[in-house]
Protein backbone atom coordinates (compact mmCIF):
# COMPACT_ATOMS: atom_id res chain seq x y z
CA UNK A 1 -11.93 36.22 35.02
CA UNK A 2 -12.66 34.88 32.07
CA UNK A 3 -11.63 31.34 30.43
CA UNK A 4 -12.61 29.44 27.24
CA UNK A 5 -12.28 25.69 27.21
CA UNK A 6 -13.66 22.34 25.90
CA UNK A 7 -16.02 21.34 27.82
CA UNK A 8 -16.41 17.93 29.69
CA UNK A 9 -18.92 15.02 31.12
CA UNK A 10 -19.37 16.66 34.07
CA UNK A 11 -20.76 19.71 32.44
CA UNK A 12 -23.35 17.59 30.13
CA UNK A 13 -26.64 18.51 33.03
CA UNK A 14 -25.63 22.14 32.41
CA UNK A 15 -25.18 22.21 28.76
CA UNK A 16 -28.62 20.53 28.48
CA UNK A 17 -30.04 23.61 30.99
CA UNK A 18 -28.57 25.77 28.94
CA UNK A 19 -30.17 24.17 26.02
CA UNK A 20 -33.22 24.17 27.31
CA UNK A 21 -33.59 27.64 28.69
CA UNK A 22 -32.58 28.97 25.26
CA UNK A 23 -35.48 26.63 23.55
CA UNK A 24 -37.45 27.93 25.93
CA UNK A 25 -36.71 31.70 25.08
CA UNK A 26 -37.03 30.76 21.41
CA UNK A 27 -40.47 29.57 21.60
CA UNK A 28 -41.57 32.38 23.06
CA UNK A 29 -40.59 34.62 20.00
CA UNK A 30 -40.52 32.55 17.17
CA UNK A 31 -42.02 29.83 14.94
CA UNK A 32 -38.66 27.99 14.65
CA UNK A 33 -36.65 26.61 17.47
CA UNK A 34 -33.78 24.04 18.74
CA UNK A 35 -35.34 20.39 19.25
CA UNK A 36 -34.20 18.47 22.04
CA UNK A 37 -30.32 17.44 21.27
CA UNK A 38 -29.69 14.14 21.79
CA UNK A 39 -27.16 13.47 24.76
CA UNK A 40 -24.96 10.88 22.37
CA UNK A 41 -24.48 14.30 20.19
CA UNK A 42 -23.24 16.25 23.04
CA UNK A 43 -20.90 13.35 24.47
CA UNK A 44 -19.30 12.86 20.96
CA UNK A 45 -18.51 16.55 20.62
CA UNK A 46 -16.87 16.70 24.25
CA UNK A 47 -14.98 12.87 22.90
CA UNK A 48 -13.74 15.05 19.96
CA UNK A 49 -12.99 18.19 21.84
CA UNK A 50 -15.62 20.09 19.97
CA UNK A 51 -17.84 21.38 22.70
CA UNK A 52 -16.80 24.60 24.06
CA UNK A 53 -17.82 26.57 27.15
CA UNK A 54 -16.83 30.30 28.29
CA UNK A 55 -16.33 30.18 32.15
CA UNK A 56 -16.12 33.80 34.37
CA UNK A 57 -15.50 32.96 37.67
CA UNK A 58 -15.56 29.86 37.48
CA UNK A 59 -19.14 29.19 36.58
CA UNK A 60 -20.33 28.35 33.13
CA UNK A 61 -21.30 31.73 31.23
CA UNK A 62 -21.88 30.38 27.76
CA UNK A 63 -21.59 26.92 25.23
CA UNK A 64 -21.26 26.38 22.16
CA UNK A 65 -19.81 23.37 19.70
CA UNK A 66 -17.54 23.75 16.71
CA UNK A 67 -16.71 21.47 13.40
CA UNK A 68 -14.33 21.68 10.62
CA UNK A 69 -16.90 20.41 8.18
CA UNK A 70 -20.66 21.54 7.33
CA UNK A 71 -21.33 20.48 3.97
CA UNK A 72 -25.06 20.19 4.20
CA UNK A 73 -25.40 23.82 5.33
CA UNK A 74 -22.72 25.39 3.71
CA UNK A 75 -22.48 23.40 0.28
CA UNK A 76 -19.98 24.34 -2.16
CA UNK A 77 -18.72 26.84 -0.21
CA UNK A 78 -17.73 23.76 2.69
CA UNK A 79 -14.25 23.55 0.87
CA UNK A 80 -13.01 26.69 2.29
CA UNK A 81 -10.88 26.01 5.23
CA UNK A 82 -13.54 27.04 8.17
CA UNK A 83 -14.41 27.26 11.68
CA UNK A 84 -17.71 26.62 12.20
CA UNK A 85 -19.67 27.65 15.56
CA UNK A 86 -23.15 25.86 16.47
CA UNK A 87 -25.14 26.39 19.09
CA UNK A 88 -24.39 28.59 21.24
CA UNK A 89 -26.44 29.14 24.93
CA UNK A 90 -25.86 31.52 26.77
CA UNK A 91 -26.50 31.50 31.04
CA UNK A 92 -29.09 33.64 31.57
CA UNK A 93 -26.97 34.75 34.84
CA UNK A 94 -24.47 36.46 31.94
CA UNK A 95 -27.18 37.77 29.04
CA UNK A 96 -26.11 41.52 27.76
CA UNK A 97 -22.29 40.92 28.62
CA UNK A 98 -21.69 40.54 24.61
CA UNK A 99 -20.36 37.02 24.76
CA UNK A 100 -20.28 36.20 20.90
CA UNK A 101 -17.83 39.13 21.08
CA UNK A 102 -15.60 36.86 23.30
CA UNK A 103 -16.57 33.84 21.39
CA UNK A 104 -15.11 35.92 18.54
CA UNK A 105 -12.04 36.37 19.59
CA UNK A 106 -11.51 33.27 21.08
CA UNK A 107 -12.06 31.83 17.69
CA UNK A 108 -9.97 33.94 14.97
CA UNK A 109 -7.22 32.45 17.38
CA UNK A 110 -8.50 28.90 17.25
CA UNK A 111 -8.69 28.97 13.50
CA UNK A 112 -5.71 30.80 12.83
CA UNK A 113 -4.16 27.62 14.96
CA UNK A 114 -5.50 25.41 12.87
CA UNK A 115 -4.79 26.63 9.53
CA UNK A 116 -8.27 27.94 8.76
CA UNK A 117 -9.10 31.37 7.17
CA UNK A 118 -13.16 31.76 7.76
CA UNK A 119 -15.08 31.55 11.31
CA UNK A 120 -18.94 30.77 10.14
CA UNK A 121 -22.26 30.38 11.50
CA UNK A 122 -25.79 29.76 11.01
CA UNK A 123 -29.44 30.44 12.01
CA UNK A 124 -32.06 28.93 11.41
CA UNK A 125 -34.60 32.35 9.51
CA UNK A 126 -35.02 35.62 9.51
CA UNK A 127 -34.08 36.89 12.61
CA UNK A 128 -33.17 40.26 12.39
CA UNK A 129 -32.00 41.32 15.75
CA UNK A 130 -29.91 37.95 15.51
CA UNK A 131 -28.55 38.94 11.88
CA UNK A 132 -27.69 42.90 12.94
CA UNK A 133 -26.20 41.35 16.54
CA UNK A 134 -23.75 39.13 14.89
CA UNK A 135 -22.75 41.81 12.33
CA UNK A 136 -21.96 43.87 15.54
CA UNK A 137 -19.52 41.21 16.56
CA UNK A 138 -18.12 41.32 13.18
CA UNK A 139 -19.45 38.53 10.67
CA UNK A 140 -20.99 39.45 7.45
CA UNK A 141 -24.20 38.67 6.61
CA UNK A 142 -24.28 36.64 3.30
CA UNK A 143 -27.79 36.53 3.52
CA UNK A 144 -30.54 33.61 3.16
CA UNK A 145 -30.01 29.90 1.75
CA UNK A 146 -32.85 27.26 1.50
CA UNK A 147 -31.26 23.86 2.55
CA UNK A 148 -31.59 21.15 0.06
CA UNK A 149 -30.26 18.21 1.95
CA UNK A 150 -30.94 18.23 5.85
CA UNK A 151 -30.61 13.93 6.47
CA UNK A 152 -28.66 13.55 9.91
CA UNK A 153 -28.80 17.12 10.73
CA UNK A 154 -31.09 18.28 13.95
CA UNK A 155 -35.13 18.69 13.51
CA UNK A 156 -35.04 22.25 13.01
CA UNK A 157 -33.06 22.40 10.00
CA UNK A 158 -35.51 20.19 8.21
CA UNK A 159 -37.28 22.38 4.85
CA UNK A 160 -35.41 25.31 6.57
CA UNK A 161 -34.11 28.51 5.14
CA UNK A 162 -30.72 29.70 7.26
CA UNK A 163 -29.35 32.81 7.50
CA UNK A 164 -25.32 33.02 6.87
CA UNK A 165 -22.70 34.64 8.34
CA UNK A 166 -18.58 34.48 8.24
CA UNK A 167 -16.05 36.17 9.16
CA UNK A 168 -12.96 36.33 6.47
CA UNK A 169 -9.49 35.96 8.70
CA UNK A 170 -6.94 36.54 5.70
């Protein structure tokens, strides 16, 4: 069975697993990865009700965090009203059981709840499994942006170029 909640303190050693596993699998394959998040981050987000984390059976299958507001990535465009997914780490336990797809789902009904009318992400290059994966789960690509301004944001945003994808609800 599968359930989608916020996540809580008790879950911050397995968050930071997951976290590090997926690091882990990015270094192997490219030049770019996740730093290591700082713990005050993660707390704040579970304070705010921002951290998320897909359960089947019981056990955690997948995390991610979400925020209303991501002006240095997303610029101009930030006054839309938006969903916006980061980070999401998947259990290695669960890999191939199309979670985004869930994650998806989960979230056109979060936003619509909230009076927003685009679900967006972001990746950090040129990933192109990543890019056709997500388009699979139904964002569109809206291609490449160099970040001007990445002051407070994590390490591997800094001089980065991030790929963008949303998905339009109305």
């Amino acid at each position: 069975m599968i359930q989608i909640k916020n996540s809580t303190k008790e879950d911050i050693e397995e968050i930071f697993r997951l976290y590090k596993i997926a690091t882990d699998f990015q270094k192997t394959r490219f030049t770019v990865h996740w730093p290591e998040f700082e713990r005050g981050l993660v707390e704040s987000e579970i304070d705010e009700k921002r951290q998320w984390k897909l359960e089947i059976d019981g056990k955690i299958a997948c995390i991610w965090a979400t925020t209303f507001q991501d002006p240095q990535i997303w610029e101009a465009r930030n006054v839309d009203p938006a969903v916006y997914i980061h980070r999401i780490a998947t259990n290695p336990d669960f890999r191939g059981q199309n979670l985004v797809a869930e994650i998806v789902s989960w979230a056109k009904v979060y936003a619509a709840e909230n009076g927003k009318e685009f679900i967006r992400m972001d990746t950090v290059g040129d990933n192109t499994k990543l890019i056709a994966y997500y388009g699979k789960c139904g964002f569109e690509y809206l291609g490449p942006l160099k970040l001007k301004n990445t002051e407070g944001l994590p390490a591997h945003y800094d001089n980065a170029t991030v790929s963008l994808f949303e998905i339009k609800l109305k």
